[in-house]
N, C-alpha and C. Protein backbone atom coordinates (compact mmCIF):
# COMPACT_ATOMS: atom_id res chain seq x y z
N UNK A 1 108.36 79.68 87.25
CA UNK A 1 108.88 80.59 88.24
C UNK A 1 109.77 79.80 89.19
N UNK A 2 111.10 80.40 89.26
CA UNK A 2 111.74 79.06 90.57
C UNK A 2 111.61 79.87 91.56
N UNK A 3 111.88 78.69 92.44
CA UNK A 3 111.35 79.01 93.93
C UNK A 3 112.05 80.04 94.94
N UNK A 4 112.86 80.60 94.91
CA UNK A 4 113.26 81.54 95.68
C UNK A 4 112.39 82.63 95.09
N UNK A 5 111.65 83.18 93.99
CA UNK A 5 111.36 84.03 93.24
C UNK A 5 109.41 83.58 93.96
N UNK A 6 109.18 82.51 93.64
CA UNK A 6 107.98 82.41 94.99
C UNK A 6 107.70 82.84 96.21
N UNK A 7 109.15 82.03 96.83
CA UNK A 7 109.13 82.28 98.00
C UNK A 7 108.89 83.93 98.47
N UNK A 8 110.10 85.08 97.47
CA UNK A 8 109.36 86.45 97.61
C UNK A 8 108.46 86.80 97.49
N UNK A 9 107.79 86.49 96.24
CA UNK A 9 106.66 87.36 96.48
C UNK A 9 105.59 87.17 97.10
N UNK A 10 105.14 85.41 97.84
CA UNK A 10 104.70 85.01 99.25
C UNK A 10 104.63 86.24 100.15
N UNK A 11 106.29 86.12 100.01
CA UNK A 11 106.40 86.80 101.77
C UNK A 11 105.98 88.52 101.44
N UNK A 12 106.51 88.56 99.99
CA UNK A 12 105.23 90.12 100.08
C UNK A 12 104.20 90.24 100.00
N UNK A 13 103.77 89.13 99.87
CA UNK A 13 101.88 89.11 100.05
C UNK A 13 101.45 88.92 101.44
N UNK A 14 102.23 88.32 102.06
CA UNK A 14 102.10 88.72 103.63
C UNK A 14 102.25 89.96 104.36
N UNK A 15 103.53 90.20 104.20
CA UNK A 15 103.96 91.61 104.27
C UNK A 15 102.61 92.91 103.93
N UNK A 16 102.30 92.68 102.99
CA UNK A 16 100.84 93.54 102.39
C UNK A 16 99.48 92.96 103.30
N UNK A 17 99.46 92.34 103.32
CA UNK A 17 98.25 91.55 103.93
C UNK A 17 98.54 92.06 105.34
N UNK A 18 99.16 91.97 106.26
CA UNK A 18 99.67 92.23 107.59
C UNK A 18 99.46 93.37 107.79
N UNK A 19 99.91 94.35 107.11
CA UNK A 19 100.04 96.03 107.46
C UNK A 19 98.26 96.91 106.85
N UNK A 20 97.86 96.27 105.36
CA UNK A 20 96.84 96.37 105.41
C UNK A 20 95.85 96.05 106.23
N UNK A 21 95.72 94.57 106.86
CA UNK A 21 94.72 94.15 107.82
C UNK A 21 95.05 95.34 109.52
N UNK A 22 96.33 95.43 109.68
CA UNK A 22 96.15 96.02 110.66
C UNK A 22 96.34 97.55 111.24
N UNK A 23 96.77 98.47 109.57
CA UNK A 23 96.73 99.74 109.76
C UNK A 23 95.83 100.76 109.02
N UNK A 24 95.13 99.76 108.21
CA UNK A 24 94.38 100.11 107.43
C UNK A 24 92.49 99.95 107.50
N UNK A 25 91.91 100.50 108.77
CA UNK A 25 91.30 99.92 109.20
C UNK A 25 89.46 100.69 108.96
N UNK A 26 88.88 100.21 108.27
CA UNK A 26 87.37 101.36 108.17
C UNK A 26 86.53 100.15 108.76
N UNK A 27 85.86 100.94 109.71
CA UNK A 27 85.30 100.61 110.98
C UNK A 27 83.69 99.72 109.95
N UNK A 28 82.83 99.05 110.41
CA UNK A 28 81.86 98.71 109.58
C UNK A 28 80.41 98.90 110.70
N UNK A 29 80.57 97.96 112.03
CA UNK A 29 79.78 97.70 113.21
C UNK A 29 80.54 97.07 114.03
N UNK A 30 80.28 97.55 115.46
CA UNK A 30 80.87 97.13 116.56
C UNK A 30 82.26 96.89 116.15
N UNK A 31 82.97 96.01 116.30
CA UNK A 31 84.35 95.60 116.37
C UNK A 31 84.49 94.74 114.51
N UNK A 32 83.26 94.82 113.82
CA UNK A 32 83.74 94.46 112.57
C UNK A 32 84.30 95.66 111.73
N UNK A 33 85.52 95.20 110.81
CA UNK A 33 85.79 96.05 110.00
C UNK A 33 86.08 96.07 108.50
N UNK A 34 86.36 96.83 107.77
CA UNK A 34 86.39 96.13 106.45
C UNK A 34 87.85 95.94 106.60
N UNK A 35 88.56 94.56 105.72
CA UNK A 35 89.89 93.95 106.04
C UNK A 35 90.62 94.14 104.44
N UNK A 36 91.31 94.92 104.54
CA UNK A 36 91.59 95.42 102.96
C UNK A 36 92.89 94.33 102.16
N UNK A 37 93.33 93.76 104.19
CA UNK A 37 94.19 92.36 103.50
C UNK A 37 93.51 91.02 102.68
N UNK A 38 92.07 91.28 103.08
CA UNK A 38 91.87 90.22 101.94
C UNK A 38 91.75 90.74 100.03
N UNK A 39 92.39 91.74 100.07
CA UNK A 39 92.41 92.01 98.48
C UNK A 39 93.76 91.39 98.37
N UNK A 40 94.86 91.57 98.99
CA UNK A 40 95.65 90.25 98.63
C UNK A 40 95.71 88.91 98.60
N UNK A 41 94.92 88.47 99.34
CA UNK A 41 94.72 87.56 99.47
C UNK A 41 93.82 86.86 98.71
N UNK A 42 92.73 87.45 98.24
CA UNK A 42 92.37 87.13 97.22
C UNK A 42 92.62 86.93 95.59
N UNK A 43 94.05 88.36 95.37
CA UNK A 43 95.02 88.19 94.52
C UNK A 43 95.32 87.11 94.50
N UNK A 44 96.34 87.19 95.58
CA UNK A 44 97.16 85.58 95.60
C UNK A 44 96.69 84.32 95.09
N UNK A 45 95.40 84.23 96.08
CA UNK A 45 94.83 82.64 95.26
C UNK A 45 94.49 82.58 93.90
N UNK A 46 94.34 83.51 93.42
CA UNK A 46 93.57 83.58 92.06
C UNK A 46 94.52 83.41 91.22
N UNK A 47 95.98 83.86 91.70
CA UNK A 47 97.26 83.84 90.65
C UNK A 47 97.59 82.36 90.81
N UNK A 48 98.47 82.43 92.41
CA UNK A 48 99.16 80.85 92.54
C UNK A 48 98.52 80.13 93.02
N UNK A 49 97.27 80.12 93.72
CA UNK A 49 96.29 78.55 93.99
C UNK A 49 96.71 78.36 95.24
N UNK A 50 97.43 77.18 95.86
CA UNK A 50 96.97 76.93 97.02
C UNK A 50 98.60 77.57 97.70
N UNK A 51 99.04 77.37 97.37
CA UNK A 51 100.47 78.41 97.78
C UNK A 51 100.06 79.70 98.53
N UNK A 52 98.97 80.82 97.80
CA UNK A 52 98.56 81.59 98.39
C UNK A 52 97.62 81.61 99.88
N UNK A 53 97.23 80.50 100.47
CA UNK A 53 96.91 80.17 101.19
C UNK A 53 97.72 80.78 102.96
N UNK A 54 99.22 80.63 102.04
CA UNK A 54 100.00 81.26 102.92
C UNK A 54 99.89 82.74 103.55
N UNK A 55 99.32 83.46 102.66
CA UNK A 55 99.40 85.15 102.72
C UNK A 55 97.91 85.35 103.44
N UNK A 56 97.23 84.36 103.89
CA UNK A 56 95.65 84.32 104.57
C UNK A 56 96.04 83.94 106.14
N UNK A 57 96.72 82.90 105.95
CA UNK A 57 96.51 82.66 107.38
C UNK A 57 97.83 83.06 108.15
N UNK A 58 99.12 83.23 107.73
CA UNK A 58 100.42 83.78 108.55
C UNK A 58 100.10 85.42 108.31
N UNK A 59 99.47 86.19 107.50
CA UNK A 59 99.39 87.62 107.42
C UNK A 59 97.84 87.90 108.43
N UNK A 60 96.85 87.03 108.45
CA UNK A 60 96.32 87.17 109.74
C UNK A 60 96.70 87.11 111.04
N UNK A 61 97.77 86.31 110.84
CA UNK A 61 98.37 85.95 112.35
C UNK A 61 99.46 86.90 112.95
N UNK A 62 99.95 87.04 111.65
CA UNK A 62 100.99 88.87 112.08
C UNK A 62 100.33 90.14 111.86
N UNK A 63 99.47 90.34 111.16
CA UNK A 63 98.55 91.62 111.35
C UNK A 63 97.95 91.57 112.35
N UNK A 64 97.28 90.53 113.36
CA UNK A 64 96.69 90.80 114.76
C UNK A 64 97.74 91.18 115.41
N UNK A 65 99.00 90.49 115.50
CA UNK A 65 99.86 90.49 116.58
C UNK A 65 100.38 92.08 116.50
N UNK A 66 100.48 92.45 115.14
CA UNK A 66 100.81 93.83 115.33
C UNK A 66 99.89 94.92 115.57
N UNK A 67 98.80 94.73 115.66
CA UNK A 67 97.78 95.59 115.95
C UNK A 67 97.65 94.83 118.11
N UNK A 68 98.33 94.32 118.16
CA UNK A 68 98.85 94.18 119.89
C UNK A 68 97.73 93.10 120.50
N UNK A 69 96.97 92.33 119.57
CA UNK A 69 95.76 91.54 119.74
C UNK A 69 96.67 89.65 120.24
N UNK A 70 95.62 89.17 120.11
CA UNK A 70 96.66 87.63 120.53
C UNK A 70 96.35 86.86 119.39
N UNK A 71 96.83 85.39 119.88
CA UNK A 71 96.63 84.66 118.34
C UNK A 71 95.34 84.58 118.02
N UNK A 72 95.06 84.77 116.79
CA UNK A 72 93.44 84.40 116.39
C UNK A 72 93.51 83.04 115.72
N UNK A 73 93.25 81.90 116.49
CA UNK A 73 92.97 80.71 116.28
C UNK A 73 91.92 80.27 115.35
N UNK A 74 90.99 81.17 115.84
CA UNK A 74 89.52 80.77 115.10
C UNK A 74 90.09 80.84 113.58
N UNK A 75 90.21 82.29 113.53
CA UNK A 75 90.47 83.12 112.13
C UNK A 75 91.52 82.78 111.54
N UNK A 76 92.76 81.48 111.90
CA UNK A 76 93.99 81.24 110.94
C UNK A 76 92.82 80.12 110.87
N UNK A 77 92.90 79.00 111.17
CA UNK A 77 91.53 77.76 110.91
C UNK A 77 90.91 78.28 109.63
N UNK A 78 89.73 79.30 109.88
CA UNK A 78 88.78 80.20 108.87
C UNK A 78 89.53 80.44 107.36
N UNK A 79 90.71 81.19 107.49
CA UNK A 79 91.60 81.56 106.86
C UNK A 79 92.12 80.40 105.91
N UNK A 80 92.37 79.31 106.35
CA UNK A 80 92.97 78.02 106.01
C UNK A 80 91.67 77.34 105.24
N UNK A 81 91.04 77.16 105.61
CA UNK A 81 89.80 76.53 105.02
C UNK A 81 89.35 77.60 103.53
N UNK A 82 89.12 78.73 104.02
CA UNK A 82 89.35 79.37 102.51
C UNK A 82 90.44 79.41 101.73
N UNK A 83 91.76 79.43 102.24
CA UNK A 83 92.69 79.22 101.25
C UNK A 83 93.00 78.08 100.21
N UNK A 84 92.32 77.29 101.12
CA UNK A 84 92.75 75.66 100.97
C UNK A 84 91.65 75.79 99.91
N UNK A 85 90.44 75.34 99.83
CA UNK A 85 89.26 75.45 99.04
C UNK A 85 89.29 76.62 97.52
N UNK A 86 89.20 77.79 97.71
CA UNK A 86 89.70 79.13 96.89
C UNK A 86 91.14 78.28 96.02
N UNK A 87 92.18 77.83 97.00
CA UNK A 87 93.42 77.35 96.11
C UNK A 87 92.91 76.87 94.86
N UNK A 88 92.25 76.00 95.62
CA UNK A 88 91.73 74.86 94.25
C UNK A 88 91.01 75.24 93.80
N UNK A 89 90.17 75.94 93.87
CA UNK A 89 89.47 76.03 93.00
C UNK A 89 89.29 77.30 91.98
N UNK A 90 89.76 78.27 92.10
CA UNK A 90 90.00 79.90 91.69
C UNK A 90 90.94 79.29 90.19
N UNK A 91 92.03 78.86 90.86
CA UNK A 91 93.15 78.98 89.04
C UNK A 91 92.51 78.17 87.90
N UNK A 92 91.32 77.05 88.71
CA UNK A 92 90.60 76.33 87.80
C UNK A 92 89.39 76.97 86.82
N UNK A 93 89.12 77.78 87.40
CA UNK A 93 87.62 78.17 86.61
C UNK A 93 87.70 79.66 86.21
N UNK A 94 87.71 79.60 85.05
CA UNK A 94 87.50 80.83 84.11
C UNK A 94 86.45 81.98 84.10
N UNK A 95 85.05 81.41 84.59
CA UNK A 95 83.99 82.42 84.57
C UNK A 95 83.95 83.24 86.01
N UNK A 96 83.64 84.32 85.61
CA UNK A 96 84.12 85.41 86.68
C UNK A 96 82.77 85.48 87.83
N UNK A 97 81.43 84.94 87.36
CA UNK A 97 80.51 84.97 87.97
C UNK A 97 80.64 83.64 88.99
N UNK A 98 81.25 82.86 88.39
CA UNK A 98 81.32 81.48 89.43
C UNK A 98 82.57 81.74 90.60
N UNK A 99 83.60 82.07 90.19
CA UNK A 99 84.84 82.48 91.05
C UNK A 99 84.06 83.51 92.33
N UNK A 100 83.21 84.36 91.90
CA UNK A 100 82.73 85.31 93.28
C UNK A 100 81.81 84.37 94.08
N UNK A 101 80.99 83.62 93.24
CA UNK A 101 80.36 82.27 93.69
C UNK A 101 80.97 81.20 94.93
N UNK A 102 81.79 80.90 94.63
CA UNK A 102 83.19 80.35 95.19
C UNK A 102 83.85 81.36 96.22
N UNK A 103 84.09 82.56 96.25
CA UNK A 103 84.28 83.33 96.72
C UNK A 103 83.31 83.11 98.49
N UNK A 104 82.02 83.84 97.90
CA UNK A 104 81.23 84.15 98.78
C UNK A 104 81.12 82.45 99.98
N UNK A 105 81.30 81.74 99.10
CA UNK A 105 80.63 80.02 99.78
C UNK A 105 81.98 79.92 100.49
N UNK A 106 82.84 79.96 100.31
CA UNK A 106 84.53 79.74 101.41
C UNK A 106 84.73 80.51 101.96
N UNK A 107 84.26 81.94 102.19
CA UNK A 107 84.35 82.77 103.06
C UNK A 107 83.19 82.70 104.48
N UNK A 108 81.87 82.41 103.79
CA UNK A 108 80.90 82.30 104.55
C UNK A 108 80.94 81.03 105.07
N UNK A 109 81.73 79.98 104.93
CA UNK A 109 81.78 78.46 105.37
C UNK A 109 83.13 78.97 106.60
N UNK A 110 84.20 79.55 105.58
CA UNK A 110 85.35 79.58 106.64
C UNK A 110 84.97 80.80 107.77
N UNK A 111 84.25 81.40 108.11
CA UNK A 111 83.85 82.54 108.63
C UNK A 111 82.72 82.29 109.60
N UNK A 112 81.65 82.50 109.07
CA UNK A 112 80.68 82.53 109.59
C UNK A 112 80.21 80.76 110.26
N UNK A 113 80.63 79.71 109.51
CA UNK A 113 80.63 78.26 110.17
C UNK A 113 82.40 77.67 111.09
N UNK A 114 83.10 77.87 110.44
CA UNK A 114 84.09 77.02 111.38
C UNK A 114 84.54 78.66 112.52
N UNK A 115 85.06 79.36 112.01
CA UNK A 115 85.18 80.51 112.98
C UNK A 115 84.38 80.29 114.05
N UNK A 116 83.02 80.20 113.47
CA UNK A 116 82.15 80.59 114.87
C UNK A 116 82.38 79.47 115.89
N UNK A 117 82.33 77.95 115.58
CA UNK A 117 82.50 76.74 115.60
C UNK A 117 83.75 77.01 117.13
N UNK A 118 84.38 76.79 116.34
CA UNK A 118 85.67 77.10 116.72
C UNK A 118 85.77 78.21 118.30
N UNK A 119 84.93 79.39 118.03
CA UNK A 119 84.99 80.21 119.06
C UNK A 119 84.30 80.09 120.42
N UNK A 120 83.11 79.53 120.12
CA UNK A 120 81.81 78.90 120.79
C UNK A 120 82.50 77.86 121.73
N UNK A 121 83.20 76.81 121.26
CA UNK A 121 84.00 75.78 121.68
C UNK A 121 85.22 76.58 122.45
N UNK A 122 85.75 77.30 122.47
CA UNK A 122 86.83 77.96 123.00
C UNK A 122 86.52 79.09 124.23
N UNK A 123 85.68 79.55 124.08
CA UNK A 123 85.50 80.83 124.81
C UNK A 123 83.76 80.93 125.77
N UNK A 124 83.42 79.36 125.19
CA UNK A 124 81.64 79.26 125.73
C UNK A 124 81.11 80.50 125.77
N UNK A 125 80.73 81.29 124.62
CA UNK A 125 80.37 82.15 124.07
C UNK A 125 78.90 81.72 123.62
N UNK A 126 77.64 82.60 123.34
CA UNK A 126 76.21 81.71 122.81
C UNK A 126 76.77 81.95 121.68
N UNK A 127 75.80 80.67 121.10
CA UNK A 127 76.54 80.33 119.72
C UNK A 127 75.68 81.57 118.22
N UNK A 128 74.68 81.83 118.99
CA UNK A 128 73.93 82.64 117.99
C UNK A 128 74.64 84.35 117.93
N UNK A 129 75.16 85.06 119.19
CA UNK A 129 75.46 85.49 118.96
C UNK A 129 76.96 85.61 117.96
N UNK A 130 78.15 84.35 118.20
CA UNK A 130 79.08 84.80 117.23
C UNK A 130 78.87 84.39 116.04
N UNK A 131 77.59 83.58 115.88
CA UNK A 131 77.26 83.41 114.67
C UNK A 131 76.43 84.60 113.85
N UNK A 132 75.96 85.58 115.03
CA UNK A 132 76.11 86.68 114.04
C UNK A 132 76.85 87.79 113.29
N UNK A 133 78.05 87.86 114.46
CA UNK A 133 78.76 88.94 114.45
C UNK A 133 79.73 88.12 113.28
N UNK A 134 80.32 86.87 113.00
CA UNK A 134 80.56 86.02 112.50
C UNK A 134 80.12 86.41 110.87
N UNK A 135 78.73 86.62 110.68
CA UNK A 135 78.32 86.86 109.30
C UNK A 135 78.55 88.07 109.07
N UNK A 136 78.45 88.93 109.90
CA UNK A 136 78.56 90.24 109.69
C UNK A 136 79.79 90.55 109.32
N UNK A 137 80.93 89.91 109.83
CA UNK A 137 82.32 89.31 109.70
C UNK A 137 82.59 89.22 108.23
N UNK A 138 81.74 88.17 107.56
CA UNK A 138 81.80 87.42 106.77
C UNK A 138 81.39 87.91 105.30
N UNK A 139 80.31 89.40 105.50
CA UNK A 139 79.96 89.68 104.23
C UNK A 139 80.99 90.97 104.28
N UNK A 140 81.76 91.55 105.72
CA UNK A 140 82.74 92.64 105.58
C UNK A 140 84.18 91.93 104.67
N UNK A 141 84.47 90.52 104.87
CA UNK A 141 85.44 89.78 104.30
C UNK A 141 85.65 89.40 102.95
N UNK A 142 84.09 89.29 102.70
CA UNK A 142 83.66 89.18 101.03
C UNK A 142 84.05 89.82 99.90
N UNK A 143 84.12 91.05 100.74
CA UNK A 143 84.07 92.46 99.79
C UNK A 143 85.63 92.47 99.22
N UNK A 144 85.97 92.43 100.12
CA UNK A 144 87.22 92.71 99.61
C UNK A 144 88.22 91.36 98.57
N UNK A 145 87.72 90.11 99.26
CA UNK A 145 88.39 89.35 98.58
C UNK A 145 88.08 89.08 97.64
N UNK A 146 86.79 89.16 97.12
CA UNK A 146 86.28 89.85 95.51
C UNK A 146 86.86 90.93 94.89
N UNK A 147 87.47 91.56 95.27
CA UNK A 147 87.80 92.85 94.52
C UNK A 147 89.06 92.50 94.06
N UNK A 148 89.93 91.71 94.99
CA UNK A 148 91.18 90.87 94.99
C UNK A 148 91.16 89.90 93.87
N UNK A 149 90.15 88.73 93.55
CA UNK A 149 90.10 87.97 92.73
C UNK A 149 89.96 88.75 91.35
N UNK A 150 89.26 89.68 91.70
CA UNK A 150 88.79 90.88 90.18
C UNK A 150 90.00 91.12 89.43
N UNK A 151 91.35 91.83 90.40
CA UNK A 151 92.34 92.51 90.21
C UNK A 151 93.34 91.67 89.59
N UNK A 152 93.18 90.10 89.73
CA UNK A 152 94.00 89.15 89.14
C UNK A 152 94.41 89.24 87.80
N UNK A 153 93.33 89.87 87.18
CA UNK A 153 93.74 89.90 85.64
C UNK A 153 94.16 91.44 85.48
N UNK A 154 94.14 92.45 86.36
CA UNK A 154 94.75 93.53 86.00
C UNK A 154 96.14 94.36 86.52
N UNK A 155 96.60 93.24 87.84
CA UNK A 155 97.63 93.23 88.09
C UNK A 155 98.69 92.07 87.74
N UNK A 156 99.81 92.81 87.63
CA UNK A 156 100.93 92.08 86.77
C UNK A 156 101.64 91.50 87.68
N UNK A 157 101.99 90.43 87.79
CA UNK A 157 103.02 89.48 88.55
C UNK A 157 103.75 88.76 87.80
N UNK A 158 104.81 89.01 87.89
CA UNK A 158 106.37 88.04 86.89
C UNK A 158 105.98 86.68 87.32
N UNK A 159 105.78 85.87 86.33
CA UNK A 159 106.17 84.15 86.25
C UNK A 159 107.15 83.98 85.20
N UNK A 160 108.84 84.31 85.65
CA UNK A 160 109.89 83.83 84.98
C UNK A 160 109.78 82.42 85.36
């Protein structure tokens, strides 16, 4: 695939990721919701690996801003740590039970541990509580980026 032909469909996986995360919104508890941008995002990594990394943490960072919120620091960090991890490891492994495996462990590491990490340290917040709302976070985040990794083999993406 050459790279201007990357570079698009990146920026439409952002583009998707952005408007899904922030107009597309089913409520779960309190201020968690289900995030329907991680079905791209979970696409993404599963196709191009760590490249997709991109459509996690700049489509979090413009889906808050457009939903009128500020930067989410915690959650590009969170975001990054799963992309980064998922990169590598998703295009590598074939069995579909280990990939959700992988799935669940970089979401709940990038989520529920550095997120919270991260927020606790920033906002002197108790740490138990964003470490709950954090998981609760974390199994609403799951869902979807499983369904995303699922869809890898049934959606079509050009590699000229």
């Amino acid at each position: 695939m050459n790279k201007n032909r990357k570079i698009a469909l990146l920026s439409l996986g952002i583009a998707m990721y952005a408007v899904l995360s922030a107009f597309i919104v089913i409520p779960i508890v309190n201020r968690i919701k289900l995030d329907l941008g991680y079905i791209v995002f979970g696409l993404y990594l599963d196709h191009f690996g760590f490249p997709g990394t991109v459509i996690g943490v700049i489509g979090c960072i413009i889906g808050n801003l457009l939903k009128g919120g500020s930067l989410p620091i915690a959650w590009a960090v969170g975001q990054a740590f799963i992309g980064v991890s998922l990169g590598y490891l998703l295009p590598k492994t074939e069995k579909i039970w280990l990939k959700i495996i992988y799935c669940i462990v970089a979401v709940f590491i990038g989520i529920s541990l550095i997120k919270t990490v991260i927020e606790v340290a920033m906002y002197q917040l108790p740490l138990y509580l964003k470490f709950l709302s954090n998981t609760a976070a974390f199994v609403a985040d799951s869902i979807p980026l499983i369904i995303g990794v699922l869809l890898n083999g049934k959606v079509r993406i050009e590699r000229h």
